[in-house]
N, C-alpha and C. Protein backbone atom coordinates (compact mmCIF):
# COMPACT_ATOMS: atom_id res chain seq x y z
N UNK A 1 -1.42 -10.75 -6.45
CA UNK A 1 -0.48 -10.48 -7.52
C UNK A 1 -0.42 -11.64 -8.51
N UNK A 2 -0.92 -12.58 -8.13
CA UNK A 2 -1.16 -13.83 -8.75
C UNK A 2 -1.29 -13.75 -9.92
N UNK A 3 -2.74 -13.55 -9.07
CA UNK A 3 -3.87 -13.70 -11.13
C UNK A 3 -3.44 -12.22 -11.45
N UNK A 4 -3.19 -10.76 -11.39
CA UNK A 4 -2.61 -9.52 -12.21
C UNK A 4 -1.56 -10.59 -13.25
N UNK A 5 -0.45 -10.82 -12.70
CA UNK A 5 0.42 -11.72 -13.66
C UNK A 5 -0.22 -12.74 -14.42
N UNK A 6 -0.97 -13.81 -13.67
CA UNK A 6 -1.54 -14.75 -14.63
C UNK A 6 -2.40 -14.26 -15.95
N UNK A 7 -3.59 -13.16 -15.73
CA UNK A 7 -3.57 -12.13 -16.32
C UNK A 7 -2.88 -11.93 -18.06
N UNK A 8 -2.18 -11.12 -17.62
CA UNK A 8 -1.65 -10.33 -18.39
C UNK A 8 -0.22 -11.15 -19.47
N UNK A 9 -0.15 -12.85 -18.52
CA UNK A 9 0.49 -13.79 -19.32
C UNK A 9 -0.56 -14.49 -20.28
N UNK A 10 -1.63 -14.63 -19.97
CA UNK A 10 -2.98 -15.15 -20.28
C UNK A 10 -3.35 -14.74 -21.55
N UNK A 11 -3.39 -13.00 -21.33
CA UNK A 11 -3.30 -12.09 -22.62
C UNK A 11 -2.30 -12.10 -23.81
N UNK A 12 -0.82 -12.14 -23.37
CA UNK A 12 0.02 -12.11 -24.42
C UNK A 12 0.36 -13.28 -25.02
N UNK A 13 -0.30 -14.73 -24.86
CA UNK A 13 -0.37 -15.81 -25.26
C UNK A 13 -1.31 -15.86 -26.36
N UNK A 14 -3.05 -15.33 -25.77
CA UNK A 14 -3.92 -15.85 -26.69
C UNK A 14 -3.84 -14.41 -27.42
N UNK A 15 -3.98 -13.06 -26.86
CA UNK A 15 -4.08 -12.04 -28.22
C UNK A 15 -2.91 -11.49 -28.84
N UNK A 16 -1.93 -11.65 -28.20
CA UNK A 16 -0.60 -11.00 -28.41
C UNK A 16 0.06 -12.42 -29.21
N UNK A 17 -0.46 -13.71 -29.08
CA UNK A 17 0.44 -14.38 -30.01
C UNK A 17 1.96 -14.63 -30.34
N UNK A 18 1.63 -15.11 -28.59
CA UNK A 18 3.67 -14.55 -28.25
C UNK A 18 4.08 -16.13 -27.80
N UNK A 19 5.22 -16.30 -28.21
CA UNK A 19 5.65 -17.97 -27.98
C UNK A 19 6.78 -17.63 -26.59
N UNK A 20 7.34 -16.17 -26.59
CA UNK A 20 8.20 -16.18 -25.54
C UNK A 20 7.62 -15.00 -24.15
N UNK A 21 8.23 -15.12 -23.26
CA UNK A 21 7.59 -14.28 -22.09
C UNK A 21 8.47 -13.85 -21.40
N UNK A 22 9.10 -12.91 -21.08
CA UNK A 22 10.33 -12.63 -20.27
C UNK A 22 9.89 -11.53 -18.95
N UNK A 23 10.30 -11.44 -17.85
CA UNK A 23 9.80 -11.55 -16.57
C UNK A 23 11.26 -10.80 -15.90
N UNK A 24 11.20 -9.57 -15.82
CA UNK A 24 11.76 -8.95 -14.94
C UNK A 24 11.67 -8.14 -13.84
N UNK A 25 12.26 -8.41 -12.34
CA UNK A 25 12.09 -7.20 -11.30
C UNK A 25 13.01 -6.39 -11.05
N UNK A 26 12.87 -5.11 -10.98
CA UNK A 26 13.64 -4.24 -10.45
C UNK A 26 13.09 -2.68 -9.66
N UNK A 27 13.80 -2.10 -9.15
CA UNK A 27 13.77 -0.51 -8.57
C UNK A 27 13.61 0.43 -9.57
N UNK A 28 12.81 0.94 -9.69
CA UNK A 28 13.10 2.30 -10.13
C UNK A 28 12.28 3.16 -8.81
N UNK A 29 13.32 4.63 -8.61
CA UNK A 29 12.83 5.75 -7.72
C UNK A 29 12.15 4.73 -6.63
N UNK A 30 10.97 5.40 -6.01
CA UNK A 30 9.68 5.42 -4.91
C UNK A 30 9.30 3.54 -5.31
N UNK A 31 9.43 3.00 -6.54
CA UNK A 31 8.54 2.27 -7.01
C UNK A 31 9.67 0.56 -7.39
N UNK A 32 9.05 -0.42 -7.17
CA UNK A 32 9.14 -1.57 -7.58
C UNK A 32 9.06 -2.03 -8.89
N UNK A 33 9.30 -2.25 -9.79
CA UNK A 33 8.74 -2.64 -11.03
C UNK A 33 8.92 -4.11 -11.63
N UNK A 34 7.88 -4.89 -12.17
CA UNK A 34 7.58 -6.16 -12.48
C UNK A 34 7.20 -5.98 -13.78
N UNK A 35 8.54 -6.14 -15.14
CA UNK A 35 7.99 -6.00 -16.20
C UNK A 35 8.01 -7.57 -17.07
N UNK A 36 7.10 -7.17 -17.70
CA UNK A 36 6.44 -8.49 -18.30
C UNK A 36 6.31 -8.49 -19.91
N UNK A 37 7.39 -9.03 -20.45
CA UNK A 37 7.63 -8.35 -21.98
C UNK A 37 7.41 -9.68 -22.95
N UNK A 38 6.67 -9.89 -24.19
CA UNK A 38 6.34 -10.86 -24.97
C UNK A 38 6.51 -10.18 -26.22
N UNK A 39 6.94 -11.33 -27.26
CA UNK A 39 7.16 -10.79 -28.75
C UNK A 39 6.21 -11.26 -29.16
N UNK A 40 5.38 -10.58 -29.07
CA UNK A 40 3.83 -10.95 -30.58
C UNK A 40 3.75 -9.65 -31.04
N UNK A 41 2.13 -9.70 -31.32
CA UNK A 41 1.89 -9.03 -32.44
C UNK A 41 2.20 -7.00 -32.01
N UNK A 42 2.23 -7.29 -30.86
CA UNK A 42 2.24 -5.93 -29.94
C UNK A 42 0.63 -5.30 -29.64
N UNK A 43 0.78 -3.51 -29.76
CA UNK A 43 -0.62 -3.45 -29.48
C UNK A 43 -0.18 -1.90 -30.34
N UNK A 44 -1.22 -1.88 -31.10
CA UNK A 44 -1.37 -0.54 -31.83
C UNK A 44 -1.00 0.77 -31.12
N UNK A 45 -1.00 1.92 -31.59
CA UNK A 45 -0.56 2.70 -30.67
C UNK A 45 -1.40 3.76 -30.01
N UNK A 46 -3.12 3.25 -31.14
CA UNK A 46 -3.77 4.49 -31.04
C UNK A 46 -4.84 3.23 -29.86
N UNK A 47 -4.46 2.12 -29.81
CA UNK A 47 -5.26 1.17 -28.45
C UNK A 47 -5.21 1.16 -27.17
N UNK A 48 -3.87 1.48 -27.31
CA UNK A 48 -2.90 1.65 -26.01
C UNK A 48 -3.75 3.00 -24.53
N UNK A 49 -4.43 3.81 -24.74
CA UNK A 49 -4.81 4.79 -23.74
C UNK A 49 -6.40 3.92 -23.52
N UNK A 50 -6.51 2.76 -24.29
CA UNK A 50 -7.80 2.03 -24.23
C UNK A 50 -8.52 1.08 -23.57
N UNK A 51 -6.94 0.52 -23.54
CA UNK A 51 -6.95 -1.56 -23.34
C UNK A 51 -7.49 -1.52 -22.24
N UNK A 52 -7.01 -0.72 -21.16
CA UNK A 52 -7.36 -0.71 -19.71
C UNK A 52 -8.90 -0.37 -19.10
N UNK A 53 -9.98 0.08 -20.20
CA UNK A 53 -10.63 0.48 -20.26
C UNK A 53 -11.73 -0.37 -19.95
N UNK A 54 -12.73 -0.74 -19.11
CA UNK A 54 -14.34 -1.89 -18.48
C UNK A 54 -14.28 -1.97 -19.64
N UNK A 55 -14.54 -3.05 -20.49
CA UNK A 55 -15.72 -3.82 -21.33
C UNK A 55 -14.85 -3.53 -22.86
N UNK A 56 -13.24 -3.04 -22.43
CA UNK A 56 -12.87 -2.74 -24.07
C UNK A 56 -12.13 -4.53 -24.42
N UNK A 57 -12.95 -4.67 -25.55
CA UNK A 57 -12.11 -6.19 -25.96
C UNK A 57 -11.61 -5.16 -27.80
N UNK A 58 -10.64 -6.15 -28.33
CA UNK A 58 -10.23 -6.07 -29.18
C UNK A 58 -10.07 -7.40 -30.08
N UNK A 59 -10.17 -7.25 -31.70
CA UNK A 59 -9.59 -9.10 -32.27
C UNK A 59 -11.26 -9.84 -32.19
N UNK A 60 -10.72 -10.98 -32.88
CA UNK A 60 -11.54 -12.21 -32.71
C UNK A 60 -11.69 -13.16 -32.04
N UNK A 61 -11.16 -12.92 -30.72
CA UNK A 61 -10.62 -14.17 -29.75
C UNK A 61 -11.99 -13.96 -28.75
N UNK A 62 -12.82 -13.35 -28.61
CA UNK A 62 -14.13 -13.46 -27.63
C UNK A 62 -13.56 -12.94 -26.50
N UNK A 63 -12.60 -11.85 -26.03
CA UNK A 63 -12.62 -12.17 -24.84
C UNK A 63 -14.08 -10.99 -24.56
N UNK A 64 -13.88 -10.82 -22.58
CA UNK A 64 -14.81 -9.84 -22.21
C UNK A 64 -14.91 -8.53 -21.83
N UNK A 65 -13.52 -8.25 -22.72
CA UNK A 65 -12.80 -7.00 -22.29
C UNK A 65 -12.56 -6.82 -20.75
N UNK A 66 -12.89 -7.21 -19.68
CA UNK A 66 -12.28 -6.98 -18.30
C UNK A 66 -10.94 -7.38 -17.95
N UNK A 67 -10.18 -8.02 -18.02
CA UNK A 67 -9.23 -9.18 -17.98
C UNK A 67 -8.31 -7.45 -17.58
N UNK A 68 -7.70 -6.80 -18.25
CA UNK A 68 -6.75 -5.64 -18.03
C UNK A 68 -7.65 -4.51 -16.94
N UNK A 69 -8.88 -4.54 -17.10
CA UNK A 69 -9.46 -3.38 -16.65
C UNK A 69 -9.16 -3.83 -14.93
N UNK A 70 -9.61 -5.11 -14.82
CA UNK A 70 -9.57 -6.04 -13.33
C UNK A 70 -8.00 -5.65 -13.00
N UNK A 71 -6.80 -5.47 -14.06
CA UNK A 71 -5.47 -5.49 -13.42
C UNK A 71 -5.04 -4.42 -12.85
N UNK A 72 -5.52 -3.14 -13.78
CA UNK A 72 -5.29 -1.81 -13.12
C UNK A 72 -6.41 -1.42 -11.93
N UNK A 73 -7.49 -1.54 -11.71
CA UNK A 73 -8.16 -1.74 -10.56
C UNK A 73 -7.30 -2.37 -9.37
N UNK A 74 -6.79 -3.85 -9.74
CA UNK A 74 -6.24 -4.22 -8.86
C UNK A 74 -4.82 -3.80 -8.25
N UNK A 75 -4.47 -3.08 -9.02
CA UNK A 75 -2.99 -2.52 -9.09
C UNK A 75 -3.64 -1.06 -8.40
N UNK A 76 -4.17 -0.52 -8.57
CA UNK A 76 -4.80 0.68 -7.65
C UNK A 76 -4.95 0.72 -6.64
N UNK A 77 -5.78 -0.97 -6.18
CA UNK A 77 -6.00 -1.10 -4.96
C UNK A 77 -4.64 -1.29 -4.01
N UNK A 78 -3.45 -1.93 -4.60
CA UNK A 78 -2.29 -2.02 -3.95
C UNK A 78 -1.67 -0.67 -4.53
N UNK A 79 -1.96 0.28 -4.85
CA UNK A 79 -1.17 1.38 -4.49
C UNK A 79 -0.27 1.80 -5.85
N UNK A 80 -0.66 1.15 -6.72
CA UNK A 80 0.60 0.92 -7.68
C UNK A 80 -0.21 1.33 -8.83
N UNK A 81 0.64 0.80 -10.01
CA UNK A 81 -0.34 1.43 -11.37
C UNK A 81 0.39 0.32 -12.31
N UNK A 82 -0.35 0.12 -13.62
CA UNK A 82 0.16 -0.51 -14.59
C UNK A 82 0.08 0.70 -16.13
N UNK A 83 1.23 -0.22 -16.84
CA UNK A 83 1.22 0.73 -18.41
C UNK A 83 2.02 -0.33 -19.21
N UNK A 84 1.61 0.47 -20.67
CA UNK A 84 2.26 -0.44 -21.19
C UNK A 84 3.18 0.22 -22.39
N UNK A 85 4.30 -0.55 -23.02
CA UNK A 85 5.41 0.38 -23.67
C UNK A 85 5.31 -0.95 -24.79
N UNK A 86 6.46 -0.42 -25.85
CA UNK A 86 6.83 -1.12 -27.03
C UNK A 86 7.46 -2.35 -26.17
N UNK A 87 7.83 -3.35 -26.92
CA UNK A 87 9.06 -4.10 -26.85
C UNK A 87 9.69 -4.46 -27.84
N UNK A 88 11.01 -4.21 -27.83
CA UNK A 88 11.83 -3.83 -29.01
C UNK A 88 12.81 -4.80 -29.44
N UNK A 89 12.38 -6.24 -30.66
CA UNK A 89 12.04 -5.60 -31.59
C UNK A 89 10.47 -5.56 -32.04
N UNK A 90 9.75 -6.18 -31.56
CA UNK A 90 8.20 -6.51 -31.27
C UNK A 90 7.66 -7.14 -30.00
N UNK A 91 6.45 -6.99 -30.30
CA UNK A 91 5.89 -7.11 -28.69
C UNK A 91 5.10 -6.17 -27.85
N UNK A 92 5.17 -6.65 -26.75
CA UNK A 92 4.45 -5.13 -25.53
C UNK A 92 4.93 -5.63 -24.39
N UNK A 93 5.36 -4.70 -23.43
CA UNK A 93 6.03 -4.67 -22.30
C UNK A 93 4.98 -4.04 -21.17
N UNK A 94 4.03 -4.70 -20.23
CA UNK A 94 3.45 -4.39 -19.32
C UNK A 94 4.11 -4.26 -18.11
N UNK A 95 3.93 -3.01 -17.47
CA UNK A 95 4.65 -2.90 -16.56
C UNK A 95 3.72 -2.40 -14.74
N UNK A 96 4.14 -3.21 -14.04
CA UNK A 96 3.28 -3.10 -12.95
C UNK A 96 3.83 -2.63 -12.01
N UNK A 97 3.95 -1.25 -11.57
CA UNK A 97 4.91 -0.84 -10.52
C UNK A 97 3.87 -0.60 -9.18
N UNK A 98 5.26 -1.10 -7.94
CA UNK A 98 3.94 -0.82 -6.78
C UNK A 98 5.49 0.13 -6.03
N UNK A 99 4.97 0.95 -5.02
CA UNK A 99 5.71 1.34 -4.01
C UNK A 99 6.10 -0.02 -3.26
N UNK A 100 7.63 0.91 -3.12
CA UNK A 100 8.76 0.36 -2.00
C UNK A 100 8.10 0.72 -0.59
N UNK A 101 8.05 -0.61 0.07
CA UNK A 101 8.13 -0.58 1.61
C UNK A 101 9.21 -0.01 2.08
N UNK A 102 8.88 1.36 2.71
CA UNK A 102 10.22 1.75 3.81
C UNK A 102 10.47 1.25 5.50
């Protein structure tokens, strides 16, 4: 769960261009949720069904497009899923939900 978070803080620093990072856990239903919300530039809306996608990079920053693809893989493998929403009043809110241990 480490690097998923290191990740996806990694991202909203160098492409998202975000000076703040805010870090919340809570319940919802069946599921855990670890949301991870930064005010930058956000993410378009028509990118968004994309980001998660092997080999999709976006911008001028070089990355290798894997960096998100590795998170939802890895979030699969624990059972869980990631997505991502607005953050309001700018930004993007990644959200990594795994099932509750009963």
């Amino acid at each position: 769960m480490n690097s998923i978070i290191d990740n996806i803080i990694s991202n909203a620093v160098v492409h998202g261009k975000t000076d703040r990072i805010d870090i919340k856990i809570g319940g919802r239903g069946e599921y855990c949720e670890i949301r991870i919300a930064d005010y930058g530039v956000g993410i378009p809306e028509e990118l968004k069904a994309k980001i998660f996608g092997e080999g999709f990079a976006y911008g001028e920053t070089g990355g290798t497009g894997l960096g998100l693809y590795i998170v939802k893989k890895a979030m699969e493998t624990y059972g869980g899923h990631v997505r991502v929403e607005d953050n309001t009043p700018r930004g993007a809110v990644f959200v990594l939900a795994l099932r509750k241990v009963r």
